[in-house]
PDB file of N, CA and C in Angstrom:
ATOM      1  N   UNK A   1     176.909 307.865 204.501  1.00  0.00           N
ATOM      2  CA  UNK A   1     178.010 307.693 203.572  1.00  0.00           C
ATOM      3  C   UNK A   1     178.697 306.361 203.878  1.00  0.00           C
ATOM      4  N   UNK A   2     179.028 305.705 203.176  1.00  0.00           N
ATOM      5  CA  UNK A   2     179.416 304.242 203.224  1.00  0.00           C
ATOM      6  C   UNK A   2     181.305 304.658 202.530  1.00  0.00           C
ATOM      7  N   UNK A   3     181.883 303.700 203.784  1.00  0.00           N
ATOM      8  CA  UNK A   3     183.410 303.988 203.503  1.00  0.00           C
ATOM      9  C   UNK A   3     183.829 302.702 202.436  1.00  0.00           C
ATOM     10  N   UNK A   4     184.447 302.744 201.195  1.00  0.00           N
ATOM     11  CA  UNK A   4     184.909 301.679 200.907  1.00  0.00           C
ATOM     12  C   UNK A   4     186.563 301.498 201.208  1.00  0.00           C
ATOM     13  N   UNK A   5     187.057 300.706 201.762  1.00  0.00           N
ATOM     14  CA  UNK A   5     188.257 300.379 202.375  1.00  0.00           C
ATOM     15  C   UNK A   5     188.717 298.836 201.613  1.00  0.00           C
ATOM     16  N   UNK A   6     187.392 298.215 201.506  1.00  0.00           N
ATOM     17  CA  UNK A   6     188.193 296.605 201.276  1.00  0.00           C
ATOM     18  C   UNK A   6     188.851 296.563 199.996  1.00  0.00           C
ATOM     19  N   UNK A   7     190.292 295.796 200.626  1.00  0.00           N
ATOM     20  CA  UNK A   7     191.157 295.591 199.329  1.00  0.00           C
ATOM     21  C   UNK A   7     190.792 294.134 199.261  1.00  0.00           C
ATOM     22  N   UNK A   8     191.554 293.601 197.800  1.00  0.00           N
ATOM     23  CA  UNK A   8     191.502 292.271 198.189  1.00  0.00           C
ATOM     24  C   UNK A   8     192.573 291.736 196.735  1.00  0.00           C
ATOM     25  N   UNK A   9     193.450 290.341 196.753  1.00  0.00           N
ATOM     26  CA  UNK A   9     194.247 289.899 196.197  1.00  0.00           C
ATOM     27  C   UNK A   9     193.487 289.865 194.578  1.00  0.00           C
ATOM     28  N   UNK A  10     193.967 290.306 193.301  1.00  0.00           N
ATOM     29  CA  UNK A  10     193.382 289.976 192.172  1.00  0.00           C
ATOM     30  C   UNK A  10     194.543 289.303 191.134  1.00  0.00           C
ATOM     31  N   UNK A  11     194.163 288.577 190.412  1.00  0.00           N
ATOM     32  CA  UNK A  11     194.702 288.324 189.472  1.00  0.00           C
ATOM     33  C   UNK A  11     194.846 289.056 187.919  1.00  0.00           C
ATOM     34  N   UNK A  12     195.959 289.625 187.341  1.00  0.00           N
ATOM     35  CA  UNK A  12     195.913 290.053 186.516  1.00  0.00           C
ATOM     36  C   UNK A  12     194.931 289.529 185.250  1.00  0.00           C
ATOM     37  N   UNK A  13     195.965 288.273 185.173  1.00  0.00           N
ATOM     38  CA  UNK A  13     195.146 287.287 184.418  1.00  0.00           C
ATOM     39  C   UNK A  13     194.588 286.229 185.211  1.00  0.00           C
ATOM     40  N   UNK A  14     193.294 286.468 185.013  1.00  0.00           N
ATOM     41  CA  UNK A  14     192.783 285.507 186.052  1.00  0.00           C
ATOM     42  C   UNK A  14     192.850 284.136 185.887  1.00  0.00           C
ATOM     43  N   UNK A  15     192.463 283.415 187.358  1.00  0.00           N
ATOM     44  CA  UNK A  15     193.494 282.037 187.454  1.00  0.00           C
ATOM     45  C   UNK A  15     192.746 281.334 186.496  1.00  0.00           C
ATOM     46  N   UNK A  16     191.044 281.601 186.430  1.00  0.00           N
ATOM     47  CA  UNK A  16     190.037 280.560 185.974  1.00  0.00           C
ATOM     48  C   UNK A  16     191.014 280.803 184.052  1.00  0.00           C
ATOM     49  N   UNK A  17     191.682 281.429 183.725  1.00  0.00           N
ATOM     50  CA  UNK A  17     192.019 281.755 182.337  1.00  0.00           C
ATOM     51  C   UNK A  17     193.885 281.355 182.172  1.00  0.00           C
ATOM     52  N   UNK A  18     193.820 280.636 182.907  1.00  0.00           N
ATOM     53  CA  UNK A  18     195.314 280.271 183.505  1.00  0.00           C
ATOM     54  C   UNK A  18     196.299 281.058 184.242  1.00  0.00           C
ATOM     55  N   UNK A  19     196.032 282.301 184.775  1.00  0.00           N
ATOM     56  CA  UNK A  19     197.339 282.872 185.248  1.00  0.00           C
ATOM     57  C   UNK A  19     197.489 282.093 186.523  1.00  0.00           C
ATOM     58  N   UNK A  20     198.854 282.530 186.608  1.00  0.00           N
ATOM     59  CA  UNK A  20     199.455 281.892 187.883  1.00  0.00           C
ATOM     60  C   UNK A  20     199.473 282.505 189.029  1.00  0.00           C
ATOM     61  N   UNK A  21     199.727 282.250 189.646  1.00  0.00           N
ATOM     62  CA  UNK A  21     199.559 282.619 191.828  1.00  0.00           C
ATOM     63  C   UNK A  21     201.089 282.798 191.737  1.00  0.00           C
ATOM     64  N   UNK A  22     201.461 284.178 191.255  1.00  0.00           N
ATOM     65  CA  UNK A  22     203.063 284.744 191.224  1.00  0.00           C
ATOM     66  C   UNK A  22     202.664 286.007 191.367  1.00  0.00           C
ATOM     67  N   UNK A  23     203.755 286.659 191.763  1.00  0.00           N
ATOM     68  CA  UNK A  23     204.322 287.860 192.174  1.00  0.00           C
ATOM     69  C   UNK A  23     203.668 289.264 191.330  1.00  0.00           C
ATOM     70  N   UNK A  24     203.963 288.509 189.918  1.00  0.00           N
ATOM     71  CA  UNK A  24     203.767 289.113 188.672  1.00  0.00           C
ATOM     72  C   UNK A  24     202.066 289.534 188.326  1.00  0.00           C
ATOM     73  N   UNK A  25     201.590 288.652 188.443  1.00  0.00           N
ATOM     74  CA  UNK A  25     200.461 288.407 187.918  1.00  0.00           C
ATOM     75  C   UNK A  25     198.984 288.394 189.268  1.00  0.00           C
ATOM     76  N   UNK A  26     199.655 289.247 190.271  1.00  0.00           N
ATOM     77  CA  UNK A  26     198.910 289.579 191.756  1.00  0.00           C
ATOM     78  C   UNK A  26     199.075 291.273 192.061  1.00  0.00           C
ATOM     79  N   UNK A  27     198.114 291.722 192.379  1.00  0.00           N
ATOM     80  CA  UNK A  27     198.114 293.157 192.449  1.00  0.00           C
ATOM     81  C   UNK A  27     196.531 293.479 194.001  1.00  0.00           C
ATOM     82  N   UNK A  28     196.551 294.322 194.389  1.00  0.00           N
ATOM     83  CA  UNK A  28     195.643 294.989 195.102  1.00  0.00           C
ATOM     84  C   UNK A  28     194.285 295.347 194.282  1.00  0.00           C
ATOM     85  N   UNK A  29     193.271 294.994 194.629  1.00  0.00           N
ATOM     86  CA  UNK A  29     192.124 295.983 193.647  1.00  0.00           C
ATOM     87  C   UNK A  29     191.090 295.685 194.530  1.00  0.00           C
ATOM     88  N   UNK A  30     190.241 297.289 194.763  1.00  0.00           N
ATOM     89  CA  UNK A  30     189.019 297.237 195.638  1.00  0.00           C
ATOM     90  C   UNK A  30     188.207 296.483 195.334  1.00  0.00           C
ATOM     91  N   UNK A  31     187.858 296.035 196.358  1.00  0.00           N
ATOM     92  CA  UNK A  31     186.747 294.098 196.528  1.00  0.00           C
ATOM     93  C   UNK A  31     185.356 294.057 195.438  1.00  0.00           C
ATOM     94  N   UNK A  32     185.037 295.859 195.331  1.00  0.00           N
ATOM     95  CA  UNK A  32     184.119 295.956 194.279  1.00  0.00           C
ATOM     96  C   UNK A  32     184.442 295.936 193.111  1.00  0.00           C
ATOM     97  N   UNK A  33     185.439 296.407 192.576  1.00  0.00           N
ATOM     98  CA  UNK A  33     185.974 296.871 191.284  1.00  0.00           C
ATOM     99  C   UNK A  33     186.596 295.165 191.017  1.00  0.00           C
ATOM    100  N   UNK A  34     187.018 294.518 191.694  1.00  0.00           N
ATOM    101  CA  UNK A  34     187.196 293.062 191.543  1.00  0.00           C
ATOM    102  C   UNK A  34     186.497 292.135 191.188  1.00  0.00           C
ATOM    103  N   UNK A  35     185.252 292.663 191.636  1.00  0.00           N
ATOM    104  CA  UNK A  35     183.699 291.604 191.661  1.00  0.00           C
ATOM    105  C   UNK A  35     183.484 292.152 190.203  1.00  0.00           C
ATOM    106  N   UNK A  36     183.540 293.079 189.902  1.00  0.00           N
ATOM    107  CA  UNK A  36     182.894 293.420 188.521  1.00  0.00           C
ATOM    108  C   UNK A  36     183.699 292.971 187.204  1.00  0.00           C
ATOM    109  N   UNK A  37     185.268 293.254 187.724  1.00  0.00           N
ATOM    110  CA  UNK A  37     186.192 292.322 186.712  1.00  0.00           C
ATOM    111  C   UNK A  37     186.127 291.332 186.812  1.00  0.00           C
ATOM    112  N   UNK A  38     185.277 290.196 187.283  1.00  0.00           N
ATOM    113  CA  UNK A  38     185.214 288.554 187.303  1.00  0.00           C
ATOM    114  C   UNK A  38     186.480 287.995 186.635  1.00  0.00           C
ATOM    115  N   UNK A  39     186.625 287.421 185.470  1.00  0.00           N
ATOM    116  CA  UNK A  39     187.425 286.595 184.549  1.00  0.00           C
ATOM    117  C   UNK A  39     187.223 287.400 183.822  1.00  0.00           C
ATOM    118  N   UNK A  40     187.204 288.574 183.594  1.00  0.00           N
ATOM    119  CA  UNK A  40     187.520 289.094 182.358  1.00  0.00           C
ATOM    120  C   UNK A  40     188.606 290.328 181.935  1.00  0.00           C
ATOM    121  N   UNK A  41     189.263 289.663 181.113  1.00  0.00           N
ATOM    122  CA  UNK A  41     190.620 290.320 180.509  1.00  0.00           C
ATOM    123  C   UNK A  41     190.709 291.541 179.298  1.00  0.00           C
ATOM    124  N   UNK A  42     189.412 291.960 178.933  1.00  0.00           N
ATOM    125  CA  UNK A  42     188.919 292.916 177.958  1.00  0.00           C
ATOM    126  C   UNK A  42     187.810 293.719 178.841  1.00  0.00           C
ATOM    127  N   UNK A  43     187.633 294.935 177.902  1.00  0.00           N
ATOM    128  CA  UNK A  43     186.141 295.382 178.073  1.00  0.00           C
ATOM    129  C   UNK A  43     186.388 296.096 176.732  1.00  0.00           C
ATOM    130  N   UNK A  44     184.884 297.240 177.021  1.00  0.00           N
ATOM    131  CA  UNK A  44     184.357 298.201 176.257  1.00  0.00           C
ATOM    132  C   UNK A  44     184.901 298.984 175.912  1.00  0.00           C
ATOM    133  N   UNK A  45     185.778 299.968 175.308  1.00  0.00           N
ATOM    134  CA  UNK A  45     185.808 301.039 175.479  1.00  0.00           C
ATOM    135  C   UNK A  45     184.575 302.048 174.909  1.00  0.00           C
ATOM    136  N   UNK A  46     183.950 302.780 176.061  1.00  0.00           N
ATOM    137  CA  UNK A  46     183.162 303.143 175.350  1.00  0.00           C
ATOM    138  C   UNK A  46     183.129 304.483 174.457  1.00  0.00           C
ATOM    139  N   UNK A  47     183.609 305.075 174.132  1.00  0.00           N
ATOM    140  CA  UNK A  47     184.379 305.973 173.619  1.00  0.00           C
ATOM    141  C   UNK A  47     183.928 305.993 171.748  1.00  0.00           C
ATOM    142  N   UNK A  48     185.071 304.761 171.759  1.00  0.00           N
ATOM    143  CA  UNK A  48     185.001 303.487 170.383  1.00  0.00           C
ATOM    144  C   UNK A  48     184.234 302.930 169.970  1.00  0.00           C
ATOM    145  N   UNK A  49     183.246 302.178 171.684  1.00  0.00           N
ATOM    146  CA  UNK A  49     182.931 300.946 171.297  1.00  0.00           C
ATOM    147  C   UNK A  49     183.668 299.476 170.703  1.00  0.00           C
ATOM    148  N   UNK A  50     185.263 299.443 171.121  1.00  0.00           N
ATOM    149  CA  UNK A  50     185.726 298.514 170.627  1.00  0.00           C
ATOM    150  C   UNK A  50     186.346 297.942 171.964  1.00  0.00           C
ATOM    151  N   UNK A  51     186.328 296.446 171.476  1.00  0.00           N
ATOM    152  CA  UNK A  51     187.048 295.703 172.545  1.00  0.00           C
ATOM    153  C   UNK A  51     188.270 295.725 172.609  1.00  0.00           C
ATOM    154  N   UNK A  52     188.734 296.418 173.921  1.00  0.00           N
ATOM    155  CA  UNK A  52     190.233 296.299 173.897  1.00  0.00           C
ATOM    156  C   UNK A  52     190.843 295.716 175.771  1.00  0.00           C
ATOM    157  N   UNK A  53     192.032 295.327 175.990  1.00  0.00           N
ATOM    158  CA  UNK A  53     192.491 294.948 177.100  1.00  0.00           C
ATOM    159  C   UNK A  53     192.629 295.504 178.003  1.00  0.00           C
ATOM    160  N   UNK A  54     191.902 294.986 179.639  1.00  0.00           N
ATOM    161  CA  UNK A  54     192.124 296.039 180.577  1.00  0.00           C
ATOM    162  C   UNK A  54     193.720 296.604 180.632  1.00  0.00           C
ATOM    163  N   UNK A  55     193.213 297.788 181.708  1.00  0.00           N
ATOM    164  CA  UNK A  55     194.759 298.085 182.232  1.00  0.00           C
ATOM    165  C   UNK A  55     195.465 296.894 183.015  1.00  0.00           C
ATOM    166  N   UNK A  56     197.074 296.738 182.494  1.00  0.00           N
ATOM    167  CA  UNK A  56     197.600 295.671 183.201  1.00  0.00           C
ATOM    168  C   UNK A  56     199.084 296.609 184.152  1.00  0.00           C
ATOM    169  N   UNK A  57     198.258 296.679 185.393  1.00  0.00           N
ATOM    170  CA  UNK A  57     198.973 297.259 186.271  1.00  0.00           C
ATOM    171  C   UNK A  57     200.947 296.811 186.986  1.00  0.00           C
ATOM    172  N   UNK A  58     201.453 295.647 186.153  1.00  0.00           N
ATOM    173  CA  UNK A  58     202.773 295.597 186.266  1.00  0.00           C
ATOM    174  C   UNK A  58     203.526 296.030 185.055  1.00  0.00           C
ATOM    175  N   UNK A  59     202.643 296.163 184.193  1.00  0.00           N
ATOM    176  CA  UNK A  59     203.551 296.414 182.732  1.00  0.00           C
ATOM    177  C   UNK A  59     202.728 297.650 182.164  1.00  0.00           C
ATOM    178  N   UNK A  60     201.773 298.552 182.508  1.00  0.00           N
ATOM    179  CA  UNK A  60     201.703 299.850 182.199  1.00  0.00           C
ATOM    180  C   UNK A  60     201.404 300.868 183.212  1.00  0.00           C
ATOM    181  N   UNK A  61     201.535 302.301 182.824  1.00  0.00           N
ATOM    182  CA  UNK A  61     201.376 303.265 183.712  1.00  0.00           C
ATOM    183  C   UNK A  61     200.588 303.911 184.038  1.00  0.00           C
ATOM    184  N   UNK A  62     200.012 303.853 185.222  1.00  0.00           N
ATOM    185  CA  UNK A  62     199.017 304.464 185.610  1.00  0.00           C
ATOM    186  C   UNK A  62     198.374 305.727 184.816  1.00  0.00           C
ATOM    187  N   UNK A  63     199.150 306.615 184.738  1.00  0.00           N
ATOM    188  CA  UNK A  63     199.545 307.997 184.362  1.00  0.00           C
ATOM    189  C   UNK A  63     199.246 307.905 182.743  1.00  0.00           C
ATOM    190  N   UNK A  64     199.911 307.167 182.347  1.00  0.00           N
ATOM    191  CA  UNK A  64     199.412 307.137 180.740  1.00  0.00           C
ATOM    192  C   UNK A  64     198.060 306.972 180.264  1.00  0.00           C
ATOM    193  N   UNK A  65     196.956 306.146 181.309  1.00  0.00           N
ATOM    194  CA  UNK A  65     195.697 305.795 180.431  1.00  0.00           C
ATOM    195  C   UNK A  65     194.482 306.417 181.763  1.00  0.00           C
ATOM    196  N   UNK A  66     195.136 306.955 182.952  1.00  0.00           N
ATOM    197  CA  UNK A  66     194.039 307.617 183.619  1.00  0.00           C
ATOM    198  C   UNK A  66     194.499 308.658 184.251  1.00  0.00           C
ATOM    199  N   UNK A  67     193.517 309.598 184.678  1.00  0.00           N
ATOM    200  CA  UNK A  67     193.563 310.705 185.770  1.00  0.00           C
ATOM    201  C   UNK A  67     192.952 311.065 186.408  1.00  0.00           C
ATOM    202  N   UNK A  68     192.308 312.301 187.432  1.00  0.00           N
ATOM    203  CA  UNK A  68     192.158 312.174 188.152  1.00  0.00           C
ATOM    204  C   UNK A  68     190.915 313.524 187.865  1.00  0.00           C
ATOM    205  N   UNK A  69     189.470 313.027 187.949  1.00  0.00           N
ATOM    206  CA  UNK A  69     188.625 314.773 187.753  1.00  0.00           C
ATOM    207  C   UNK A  69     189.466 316.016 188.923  1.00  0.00           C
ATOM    208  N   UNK A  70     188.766 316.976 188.601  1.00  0.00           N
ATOM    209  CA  UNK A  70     189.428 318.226 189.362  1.00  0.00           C
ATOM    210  C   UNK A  70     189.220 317.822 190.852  1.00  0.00           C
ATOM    211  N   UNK A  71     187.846 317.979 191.479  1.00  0.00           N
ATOM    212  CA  UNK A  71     187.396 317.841 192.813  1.00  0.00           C
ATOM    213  C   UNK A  71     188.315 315.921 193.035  1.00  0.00           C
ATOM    214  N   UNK A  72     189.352 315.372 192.396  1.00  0.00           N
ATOM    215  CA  UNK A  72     189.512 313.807 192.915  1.00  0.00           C
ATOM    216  C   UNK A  72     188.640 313.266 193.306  1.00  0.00           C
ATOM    217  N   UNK A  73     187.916 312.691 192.833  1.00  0.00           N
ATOM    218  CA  UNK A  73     186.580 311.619 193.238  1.00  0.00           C
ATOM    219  C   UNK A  73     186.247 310.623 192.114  1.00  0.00           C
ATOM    220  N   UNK A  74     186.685 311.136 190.941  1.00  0.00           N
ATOM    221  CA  UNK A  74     186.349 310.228 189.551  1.00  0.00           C
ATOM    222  C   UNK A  74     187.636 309.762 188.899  1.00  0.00           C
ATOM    223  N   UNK A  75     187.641 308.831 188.639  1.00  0.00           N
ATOM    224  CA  UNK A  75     188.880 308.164 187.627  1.00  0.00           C
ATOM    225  C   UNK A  75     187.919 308.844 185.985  1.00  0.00           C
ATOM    226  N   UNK A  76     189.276 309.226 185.673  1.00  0.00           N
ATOM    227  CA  UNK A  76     188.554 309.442 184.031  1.00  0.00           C
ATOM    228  C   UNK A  76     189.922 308.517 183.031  1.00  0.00           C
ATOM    229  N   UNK A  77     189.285 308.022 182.276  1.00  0.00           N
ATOM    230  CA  UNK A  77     190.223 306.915 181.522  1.00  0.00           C
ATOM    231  C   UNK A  77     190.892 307.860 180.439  1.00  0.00           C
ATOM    232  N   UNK A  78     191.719 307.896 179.594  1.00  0.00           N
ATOM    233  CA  UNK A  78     192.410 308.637 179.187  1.00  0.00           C
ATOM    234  C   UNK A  78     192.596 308.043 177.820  1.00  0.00           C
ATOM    235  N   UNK A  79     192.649 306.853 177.646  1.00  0.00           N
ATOM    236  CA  UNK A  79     193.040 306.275 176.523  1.00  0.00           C
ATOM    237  C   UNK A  79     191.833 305.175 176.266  1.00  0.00           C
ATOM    238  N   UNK A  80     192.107 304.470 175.125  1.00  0.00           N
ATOM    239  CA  UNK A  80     191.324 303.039 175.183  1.00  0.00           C
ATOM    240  C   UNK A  80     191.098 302.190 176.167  1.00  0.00           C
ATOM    241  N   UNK A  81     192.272 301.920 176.678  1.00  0.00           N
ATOM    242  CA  UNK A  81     192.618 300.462 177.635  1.00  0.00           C
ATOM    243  C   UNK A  81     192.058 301.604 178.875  1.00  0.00           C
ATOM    244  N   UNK A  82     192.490 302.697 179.732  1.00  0.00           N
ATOM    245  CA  UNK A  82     192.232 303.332 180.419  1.00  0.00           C
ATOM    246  C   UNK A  82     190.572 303.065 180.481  1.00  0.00           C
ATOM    247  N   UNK A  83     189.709 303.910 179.579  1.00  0.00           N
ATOM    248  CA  UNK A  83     188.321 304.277 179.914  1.00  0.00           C
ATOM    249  C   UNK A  83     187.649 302.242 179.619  1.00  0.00           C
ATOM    250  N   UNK A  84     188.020 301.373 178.832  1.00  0.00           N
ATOM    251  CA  UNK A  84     187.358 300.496 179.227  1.00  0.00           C
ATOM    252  C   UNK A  84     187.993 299.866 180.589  1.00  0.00           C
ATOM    253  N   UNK A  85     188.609 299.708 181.505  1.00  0.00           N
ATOM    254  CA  UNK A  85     189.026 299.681 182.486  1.00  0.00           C
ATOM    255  C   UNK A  85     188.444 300.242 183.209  1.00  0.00           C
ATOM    256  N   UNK A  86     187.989 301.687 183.942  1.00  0.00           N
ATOM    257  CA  UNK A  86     186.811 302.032 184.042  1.00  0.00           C
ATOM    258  C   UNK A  86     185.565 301.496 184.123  1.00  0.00           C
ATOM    259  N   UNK A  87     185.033 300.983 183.263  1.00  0.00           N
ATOM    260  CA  UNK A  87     184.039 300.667 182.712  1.00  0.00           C
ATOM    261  C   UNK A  87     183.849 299.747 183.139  1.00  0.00           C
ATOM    262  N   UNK A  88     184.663 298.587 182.606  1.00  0.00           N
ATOM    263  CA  UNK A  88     184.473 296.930 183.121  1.00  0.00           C
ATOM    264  C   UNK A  88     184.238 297.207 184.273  1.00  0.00           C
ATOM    265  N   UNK A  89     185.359 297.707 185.491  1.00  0.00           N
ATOM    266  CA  UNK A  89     185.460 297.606 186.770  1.00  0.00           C
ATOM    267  C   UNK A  89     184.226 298.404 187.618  1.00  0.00           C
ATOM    268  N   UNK A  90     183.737 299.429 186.834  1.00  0.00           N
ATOM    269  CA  UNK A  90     182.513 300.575 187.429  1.00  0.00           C
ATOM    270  C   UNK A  90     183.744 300.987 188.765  1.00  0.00           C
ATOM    271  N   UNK A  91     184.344 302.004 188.224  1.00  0.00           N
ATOM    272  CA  UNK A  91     185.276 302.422 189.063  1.00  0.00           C
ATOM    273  C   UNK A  91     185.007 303.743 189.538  1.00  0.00           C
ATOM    274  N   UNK A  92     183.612 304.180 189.249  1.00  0.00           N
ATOM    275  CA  UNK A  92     183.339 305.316 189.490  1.00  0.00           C
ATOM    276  C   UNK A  92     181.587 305.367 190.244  1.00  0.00           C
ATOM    277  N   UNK A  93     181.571 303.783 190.617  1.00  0.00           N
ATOM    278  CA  UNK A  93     180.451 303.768 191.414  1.00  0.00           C
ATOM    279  C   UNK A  93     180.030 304.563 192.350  1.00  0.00           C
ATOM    280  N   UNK A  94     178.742 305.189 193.161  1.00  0.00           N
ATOM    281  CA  UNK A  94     178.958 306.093 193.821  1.00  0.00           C
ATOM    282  C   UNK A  94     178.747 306.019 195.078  1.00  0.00           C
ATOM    283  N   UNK A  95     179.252 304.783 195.579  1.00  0.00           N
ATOM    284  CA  UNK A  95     179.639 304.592 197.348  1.00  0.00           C
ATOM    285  C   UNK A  95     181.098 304.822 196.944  1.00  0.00           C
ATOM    286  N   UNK A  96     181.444 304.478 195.880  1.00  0.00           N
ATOM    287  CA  UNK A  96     183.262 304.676 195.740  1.00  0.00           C
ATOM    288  C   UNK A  96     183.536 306.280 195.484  1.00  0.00           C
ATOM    289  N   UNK A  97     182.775 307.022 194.663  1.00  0.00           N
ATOM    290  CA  UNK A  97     182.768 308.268 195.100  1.00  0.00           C
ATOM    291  C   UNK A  97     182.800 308.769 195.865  1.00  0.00           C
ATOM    292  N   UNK A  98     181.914 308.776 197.046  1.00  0.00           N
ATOM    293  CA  UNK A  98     181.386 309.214 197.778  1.00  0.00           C
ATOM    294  C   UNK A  98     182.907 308.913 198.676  1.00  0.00           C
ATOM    295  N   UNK A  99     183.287 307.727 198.794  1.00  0.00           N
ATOM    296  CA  UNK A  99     184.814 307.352 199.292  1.00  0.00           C
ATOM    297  C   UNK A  99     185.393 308.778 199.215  1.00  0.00           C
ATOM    298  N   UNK A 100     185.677 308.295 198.161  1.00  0.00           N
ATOM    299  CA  UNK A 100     186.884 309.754 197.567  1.00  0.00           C
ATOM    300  C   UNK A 100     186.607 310.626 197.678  1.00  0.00           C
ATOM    301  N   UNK A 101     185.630 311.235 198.175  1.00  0.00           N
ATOM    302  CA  UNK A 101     185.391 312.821 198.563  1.00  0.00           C
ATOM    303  C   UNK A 101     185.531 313.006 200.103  1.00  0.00           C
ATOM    304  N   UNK A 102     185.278 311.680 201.078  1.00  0.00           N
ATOM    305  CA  UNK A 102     185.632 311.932 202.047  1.00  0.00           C
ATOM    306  C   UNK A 102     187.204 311.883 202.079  1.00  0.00           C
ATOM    307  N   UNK A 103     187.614 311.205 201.679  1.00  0.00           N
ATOM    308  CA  UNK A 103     189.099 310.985 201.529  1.00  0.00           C
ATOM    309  C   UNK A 103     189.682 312.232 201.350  1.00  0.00           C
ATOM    310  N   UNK A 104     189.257 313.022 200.113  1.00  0.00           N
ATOM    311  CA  UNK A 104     189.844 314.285 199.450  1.00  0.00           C
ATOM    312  C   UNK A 104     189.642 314.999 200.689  1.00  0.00           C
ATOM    313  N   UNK A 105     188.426 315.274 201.946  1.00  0.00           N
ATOM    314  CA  UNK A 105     188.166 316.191 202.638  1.00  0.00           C
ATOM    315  C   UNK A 105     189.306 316.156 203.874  1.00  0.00           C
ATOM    316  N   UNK A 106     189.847 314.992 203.940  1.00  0.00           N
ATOM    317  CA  UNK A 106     190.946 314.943 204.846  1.00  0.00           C
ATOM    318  C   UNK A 106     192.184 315.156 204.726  1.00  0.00           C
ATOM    319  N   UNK A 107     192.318 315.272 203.351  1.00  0.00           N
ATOM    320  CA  UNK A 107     193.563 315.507 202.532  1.00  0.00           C
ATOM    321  C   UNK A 107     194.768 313.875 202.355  1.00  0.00           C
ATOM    322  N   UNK A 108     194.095 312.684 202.504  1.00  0.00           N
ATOM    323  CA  UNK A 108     194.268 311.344 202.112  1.00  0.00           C
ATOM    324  C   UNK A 108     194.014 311.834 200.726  1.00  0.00           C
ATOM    325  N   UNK A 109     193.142 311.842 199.639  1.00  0.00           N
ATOM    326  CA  UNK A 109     193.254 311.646 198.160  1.00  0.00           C
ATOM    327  C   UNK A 109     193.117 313.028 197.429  1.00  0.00           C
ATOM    328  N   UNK A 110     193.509 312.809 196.262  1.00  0.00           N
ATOM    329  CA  UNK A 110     194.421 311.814 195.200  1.00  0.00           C
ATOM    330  C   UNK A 110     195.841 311.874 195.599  1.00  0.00           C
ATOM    331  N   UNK A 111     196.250 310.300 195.541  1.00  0.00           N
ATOM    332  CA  UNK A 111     197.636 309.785 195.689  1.00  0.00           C
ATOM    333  C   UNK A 111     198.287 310.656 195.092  1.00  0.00           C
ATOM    334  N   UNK A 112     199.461 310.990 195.432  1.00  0.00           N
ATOM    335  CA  UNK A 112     200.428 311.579 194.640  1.00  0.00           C
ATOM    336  C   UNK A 112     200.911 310.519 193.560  1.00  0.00           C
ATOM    337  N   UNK A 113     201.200 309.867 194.045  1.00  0.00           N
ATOM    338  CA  UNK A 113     201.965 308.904 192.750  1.00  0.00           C
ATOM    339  C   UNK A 113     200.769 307.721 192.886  1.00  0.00           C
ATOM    340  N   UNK A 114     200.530 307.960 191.904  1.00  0.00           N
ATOM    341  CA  UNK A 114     198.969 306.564 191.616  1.00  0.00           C
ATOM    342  C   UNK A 114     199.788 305.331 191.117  1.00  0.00           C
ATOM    343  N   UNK A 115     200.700 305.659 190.898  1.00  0.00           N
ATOM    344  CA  UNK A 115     201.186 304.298 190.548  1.00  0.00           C
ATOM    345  C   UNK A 115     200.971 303.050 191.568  1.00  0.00           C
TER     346      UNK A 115
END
């Protein structure tokens, strides 16, 4: 079982697309789910099939566009912006699973407040 732990600095809007190196526009996101959001500020929803904007974690709520499967191990997207968010990021890869079930077995996950 492979632990994923690495965080790493992301840009909301990423810099290559002009955002800035502020407060605002800097958040935490696992080193994988980062690599897969490259520069990009949309995805899929696949649901729709329509392009819509990731989740933007200073100006919406966790709670509104995701949750949490029963056993905590899967992000399930909830809305548009939610499930392509998901998607773009492959947030449900399964070394990152596999995370979250050890996590859940220790009683570390799901966060109470995901925010």
């Amino acid at each position: 079982m492979i632990i994923v732990v690495s965080m790493e600095l992301d840009y909301i809007v990423p810099e290559s697309t002009g955002g800035e190196t502020v407060a605002e526009n800097l958040c935490l996101a696992c080193a994988g789910c980062n690599a897969h959001k490259y520069n990009f500020e949309s995805g899929i929803d696949p649901e729709t099939n329509i392009e819509t904007a990731l989740f933007h974690p200073r100006r919406q709520s966790w709670d509104d566009h995701f949750c949490w499967s029963n056993d905590g191990t899967m992000i399930i997207g909830l809305s548009p912006c939610g499930r392509a968010t998901v998607a773009r990021l492959r947030m449900n890869r399964r070394d990152v699973m596999e995370s979250r079930s050890l996590w859940v077995s220790v009683g570390w996950h799901p966060p109470v407040d995901a925010q």
